[in-house]
PDB file of N, CA and C in Angstrom:
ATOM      1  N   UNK A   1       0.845  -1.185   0.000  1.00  0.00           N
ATOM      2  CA  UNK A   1       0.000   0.000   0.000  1.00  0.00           C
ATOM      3  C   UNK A   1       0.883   1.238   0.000  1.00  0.00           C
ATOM      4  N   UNK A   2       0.328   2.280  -1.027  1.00  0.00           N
ATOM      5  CA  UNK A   2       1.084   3.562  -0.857  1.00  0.00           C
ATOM      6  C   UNK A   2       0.415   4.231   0.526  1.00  0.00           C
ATOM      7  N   UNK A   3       0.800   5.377   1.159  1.00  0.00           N
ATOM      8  CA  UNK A   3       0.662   6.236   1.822  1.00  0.00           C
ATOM      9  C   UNK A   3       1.061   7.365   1.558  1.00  0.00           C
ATOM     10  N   UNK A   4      -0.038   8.199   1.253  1.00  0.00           N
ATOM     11  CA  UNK A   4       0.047   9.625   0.601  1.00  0.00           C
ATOM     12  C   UNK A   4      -0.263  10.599   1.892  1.00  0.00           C
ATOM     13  N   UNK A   5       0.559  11.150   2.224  1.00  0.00           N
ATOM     14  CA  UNK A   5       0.304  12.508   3.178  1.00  0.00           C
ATOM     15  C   UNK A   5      -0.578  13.052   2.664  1.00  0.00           C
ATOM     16  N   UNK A   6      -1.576  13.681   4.010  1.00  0.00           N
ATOM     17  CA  UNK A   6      -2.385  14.778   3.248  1.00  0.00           C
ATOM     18  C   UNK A   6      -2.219  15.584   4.488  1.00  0.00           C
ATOM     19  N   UNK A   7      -2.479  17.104   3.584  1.00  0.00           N
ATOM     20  CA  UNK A   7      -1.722  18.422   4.581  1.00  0.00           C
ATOM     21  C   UNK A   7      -3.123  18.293   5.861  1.00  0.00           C
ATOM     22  N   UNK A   8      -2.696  18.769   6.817  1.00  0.00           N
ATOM     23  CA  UNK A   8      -3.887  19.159   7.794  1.00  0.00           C
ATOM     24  C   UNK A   8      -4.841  20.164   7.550  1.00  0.00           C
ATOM     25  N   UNK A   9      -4.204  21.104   6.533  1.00  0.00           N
ATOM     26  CA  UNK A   9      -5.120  22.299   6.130  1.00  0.00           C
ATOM     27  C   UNK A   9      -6.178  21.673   5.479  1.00  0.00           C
ATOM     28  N   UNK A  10      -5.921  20.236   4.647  1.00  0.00           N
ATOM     29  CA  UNK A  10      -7.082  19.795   3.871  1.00  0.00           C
ATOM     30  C   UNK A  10      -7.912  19.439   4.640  1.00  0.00           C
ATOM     31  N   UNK A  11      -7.447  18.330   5.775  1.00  0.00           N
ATOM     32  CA  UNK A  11      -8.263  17.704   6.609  1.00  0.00           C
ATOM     33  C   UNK A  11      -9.494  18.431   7.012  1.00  0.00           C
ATOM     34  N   UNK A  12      -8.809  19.675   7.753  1.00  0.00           N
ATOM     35  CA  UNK A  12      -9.422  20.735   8.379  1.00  0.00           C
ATOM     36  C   UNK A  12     -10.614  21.328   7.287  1.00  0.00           C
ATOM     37  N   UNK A  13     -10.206  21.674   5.810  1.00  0.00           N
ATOM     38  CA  UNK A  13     -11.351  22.061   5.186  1.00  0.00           C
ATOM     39  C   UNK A  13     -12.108  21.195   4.890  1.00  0.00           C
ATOM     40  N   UNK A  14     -12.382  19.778   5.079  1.00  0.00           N
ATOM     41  CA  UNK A  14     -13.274  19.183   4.402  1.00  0.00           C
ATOM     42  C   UNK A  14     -14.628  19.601   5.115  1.00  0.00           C
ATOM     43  N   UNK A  15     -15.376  19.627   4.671  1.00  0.00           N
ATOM     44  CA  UNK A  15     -16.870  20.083   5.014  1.00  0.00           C
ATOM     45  C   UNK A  15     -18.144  19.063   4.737  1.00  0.00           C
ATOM     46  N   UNK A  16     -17.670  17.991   4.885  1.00  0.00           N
ATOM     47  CA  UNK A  16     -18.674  16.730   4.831  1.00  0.00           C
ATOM     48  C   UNK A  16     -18.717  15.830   5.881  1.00  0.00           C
ATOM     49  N   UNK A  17     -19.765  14.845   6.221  1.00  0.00           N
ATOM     50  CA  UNK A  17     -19.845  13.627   7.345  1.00  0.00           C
ATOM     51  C   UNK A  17     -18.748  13.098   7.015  1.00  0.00           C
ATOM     52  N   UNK A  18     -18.127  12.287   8.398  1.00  0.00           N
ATOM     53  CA  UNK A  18     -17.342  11.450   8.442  1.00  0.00           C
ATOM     54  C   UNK A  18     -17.895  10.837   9.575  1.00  0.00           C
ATOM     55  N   UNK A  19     -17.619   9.456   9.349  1.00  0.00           N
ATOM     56  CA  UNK A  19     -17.545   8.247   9.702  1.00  0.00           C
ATOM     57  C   UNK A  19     -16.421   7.412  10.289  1.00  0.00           C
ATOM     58  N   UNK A  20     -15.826   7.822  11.071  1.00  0.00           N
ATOM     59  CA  UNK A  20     -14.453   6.733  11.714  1.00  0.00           C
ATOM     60  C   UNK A  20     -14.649   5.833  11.999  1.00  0.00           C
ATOM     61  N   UNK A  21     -14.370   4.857  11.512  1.00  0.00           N
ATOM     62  CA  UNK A  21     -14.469   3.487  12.083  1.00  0.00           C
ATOM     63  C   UNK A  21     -13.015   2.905  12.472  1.00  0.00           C
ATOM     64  N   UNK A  22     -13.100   1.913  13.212  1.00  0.00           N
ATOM     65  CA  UNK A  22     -11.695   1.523  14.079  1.00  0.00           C
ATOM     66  C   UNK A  22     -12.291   0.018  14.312  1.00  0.00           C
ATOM     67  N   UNK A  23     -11.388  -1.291  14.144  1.00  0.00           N
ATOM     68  CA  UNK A  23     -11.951  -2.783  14.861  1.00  0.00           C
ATOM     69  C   UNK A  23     -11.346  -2.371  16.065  1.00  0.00           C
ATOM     70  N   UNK A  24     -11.693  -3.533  16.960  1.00  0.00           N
ATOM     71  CA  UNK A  24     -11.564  -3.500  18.341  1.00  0.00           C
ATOM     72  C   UNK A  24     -10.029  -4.151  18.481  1.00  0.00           C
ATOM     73  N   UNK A  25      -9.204  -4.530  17.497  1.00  0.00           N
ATOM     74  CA  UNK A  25      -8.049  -5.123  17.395  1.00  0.00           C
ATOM     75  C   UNK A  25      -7.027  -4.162  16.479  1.00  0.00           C
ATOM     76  N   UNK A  26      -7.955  -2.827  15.547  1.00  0.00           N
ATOM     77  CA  UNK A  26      -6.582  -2.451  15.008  1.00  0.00           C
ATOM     78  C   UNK A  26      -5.779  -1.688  15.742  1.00  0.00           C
ATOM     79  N   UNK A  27      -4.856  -1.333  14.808  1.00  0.00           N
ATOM     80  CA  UNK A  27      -3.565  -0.911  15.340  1.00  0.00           C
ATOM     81  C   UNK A  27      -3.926   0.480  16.177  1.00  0.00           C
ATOM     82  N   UNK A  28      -2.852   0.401  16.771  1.00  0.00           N
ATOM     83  CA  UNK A  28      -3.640   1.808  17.885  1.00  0.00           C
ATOM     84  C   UNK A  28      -3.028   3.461  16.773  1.00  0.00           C
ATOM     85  N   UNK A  29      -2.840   2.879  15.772  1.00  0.00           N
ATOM     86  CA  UNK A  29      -2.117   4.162  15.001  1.00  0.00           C
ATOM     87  C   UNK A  29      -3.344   4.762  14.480  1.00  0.00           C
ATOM     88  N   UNK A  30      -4.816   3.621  14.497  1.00  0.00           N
ATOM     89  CA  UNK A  30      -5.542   4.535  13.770  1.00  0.00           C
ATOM     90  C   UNK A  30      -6.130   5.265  14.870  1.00  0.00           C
ATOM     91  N   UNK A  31      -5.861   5.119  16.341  1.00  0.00           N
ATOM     92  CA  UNK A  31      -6.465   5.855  17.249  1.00  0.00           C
ATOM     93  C   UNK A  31      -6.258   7.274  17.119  1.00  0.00           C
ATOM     94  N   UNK A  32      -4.697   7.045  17.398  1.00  0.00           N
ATOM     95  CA  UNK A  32      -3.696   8.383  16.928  1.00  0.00           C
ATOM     96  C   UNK A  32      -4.340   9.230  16.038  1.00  0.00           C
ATOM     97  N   UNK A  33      -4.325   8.469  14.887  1.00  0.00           N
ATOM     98  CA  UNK A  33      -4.797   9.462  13.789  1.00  0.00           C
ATOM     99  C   UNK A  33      -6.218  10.537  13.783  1.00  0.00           C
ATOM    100  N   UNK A  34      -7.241   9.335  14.565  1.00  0.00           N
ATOM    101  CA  UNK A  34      -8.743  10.129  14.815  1.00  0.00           C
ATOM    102  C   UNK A  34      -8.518  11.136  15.684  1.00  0.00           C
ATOM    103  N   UNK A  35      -7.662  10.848  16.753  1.00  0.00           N
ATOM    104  CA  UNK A  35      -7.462  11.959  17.975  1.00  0.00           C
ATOM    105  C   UNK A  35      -7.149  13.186  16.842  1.00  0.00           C
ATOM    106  N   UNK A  36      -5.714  12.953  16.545  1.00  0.00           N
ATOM    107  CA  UNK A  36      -5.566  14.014  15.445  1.00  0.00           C
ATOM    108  C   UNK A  36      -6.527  15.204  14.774  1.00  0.00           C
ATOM    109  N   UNK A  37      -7.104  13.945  14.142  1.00  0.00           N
ATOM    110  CA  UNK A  37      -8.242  14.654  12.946  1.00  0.00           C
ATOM    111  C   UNK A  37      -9.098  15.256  14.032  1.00  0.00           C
ATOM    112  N   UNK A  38      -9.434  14.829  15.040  1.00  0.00           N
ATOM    113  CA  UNK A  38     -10.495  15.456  15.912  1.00  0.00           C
ATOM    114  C   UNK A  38     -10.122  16.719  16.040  1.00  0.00           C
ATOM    115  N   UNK A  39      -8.735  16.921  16.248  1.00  0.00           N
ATOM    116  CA  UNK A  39      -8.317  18.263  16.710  1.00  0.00           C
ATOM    117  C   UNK A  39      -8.163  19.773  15.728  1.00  0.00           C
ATOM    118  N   UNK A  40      -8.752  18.814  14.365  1.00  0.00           N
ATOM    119  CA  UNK A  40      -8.710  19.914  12.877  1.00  0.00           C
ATOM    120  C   UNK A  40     -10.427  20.274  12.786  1.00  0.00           C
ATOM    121  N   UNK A  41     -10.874  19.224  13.022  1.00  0.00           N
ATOM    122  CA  UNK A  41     -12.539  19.477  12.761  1.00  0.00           C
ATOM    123  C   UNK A  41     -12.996  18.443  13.722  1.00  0.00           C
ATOM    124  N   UNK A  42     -14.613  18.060  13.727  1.00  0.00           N
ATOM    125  CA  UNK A  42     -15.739  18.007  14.183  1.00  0.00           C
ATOM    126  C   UNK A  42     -15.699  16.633  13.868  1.00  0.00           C
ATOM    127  N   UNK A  43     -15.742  15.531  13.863  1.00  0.00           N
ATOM    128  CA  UNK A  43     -16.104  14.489  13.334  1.00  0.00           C
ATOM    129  C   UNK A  43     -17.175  13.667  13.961  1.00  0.00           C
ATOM    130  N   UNK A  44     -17.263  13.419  15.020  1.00  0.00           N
ATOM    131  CA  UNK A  44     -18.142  12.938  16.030  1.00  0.00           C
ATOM    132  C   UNK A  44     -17.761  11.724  16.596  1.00  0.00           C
ATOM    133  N   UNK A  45     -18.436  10.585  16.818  1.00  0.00           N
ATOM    134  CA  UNK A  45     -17.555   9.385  17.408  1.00  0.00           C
ATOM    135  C   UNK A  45     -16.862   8.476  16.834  1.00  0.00           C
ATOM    136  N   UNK A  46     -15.468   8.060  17.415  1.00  0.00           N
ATOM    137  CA  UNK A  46     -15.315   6.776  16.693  1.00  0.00           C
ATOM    138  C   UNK A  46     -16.308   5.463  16.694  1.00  0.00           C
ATOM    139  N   UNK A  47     -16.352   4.820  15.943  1.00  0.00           N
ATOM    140  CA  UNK A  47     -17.097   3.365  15.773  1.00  0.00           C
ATOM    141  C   UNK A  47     -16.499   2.575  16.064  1.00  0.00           C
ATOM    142  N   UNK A  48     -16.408   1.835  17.243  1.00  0.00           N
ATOM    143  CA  UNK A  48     -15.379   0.140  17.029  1.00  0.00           C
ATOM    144  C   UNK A  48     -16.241  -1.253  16.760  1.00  0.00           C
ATOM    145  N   UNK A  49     -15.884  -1.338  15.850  1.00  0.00           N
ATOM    146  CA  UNK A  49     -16.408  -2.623  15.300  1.00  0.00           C
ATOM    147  C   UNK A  49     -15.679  -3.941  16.559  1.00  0.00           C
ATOM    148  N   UNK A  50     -16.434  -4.685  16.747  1.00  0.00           N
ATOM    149  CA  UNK A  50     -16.221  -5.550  17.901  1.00  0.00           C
ATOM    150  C   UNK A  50     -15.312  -6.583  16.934  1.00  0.00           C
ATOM    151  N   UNK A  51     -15.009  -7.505  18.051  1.00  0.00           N
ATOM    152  CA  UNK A  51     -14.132  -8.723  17.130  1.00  0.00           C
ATOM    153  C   UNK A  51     -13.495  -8.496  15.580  1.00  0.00           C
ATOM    154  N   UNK A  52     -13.130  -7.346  15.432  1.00  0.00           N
ATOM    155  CA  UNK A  52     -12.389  -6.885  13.723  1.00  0.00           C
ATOM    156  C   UNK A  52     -10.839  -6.568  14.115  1.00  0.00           C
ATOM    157  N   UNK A  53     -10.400  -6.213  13.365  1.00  0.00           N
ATOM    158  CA  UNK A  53      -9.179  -5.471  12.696  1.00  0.00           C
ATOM    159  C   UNK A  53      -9.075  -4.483  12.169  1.00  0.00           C
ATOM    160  N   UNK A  54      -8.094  -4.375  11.153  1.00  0.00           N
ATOM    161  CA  UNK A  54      -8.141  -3.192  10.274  1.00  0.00           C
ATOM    162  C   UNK A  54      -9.029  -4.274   8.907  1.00  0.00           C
ATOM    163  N   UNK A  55      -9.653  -5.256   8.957  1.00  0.00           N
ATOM    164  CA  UNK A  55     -10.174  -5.342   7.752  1.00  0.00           C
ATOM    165  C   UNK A  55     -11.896  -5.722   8.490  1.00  0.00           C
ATOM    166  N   UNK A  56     -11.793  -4.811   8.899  1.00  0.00           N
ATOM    167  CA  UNK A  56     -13.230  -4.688   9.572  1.00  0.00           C
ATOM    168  C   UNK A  56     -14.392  -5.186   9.126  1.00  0.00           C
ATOM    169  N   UNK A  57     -14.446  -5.057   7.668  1.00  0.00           N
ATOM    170  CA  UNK A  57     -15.803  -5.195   6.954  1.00  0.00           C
ATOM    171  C   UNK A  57     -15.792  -6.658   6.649  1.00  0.00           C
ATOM    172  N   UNK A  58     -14.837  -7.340   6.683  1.00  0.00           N
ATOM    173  CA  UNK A  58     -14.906  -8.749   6.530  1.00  0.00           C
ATOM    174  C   UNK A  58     -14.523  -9.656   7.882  1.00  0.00           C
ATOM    175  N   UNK A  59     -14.015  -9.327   8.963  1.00  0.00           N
ATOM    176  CA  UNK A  59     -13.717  -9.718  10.219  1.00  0.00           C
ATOM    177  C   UNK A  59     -15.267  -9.826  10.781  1.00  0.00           C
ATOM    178  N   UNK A  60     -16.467  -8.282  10.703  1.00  0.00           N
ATOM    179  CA  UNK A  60     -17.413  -8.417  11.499  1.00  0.00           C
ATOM    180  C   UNK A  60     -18.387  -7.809  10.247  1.00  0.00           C
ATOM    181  N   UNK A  61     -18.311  -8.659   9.386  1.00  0.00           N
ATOM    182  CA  UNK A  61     -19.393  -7.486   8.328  1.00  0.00           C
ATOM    183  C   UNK A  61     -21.183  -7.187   8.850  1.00  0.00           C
ATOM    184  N   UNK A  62     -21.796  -7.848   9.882  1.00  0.00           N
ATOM    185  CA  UNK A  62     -22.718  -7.280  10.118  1.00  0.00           C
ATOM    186  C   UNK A  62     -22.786  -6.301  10.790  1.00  0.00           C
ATOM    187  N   UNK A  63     -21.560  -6.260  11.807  1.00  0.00           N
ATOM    188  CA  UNK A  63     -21.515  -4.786  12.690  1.00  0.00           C
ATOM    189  C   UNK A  63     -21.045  -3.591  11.609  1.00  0.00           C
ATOM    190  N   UNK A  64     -20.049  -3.788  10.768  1.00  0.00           N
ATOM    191  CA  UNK A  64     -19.460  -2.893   9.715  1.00  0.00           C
ATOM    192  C   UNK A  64     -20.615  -2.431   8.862  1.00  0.00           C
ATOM    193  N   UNK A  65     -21.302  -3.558   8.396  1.00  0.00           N
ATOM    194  CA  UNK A  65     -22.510  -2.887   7.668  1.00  0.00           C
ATOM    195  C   UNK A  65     -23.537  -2.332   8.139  1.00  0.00           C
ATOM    196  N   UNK A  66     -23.866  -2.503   9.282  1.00  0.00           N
ATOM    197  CA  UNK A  66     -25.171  -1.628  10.530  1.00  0.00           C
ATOM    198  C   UNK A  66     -24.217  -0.145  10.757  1.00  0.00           C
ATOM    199  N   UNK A  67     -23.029  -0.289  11.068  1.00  0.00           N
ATOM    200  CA  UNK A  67     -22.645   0.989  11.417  1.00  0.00           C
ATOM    201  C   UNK A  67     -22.677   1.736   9.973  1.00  0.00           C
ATOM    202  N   UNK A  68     -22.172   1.291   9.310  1.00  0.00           N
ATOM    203  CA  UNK A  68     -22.294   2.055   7.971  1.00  0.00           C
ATOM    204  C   UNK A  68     -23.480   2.349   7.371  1.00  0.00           C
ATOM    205  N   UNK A  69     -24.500   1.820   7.424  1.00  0.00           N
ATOM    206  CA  UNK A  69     -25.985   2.226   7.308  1.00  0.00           C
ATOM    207  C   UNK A  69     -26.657   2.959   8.281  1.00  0.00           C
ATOM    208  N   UNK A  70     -26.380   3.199   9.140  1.00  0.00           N
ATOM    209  CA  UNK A  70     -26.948   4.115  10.185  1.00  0.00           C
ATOM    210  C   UNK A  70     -26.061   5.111   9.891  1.00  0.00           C
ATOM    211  N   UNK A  71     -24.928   5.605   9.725  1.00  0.00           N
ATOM    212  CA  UNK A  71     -24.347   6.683   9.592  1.00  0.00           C
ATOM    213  C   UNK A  71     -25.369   7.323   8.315  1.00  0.00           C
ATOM    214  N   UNK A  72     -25.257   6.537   7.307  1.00  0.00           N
ATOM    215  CA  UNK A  72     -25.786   6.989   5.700  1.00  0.00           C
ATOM    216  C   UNK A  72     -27.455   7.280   5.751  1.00  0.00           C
ATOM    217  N   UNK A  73     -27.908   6.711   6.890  1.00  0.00           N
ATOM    218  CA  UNK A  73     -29.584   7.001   7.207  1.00  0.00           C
ATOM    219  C   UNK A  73     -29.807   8.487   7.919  1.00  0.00           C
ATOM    220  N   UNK A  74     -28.424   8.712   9.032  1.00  0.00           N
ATOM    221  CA  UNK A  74     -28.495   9.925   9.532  1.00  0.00           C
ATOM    222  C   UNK A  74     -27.929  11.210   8.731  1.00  0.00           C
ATOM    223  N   UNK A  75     -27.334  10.809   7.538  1.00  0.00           N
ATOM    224  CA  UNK A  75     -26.499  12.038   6.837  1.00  0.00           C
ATOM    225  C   UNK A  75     -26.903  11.940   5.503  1.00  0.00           C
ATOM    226  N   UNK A  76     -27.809  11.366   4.821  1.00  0.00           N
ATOM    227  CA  UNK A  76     -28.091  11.477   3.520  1.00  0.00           C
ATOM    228  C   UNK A  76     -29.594  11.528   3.261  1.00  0.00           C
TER     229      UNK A  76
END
């Protein structure tokens, strides 16, 4: 996988829902990162998908897919 930096100024302008999701097993870097982003904008809660990873949607796909449909029921 590549990893492309993106500036914080972008982060900070985005102006749409977000959705964080996190498994209950990934790496704690993506914690890091939400704390982060929290501190540029608004995002609201993280999601931990129970019994997942970082491949969340296939570790627990009914919790991955309920959280992801309730986000898209409340923002679209």
């Amino acid at each position: 996988a590549v990893i492309v930096p993106v500036p914080k100024e972008d982060l900070a302008a985005l102006r749409v829902p977000m959705l964080l999701l996190t498994g209950e097993y990934s790496p704690k870097s993506s914690v890091e990162f939400y704390d982060t982003l929290r501190k540029l904008r608004d995002c609201g809660p993280t999601v931990c998908i129970p019994n997942a990873a970082h491949m969340m949607h296939l570790d627990n796909p009914i919790a991955f897919n309920k959280a992801v449909a309730s986000f898209v029921t409340a923002h679209c």
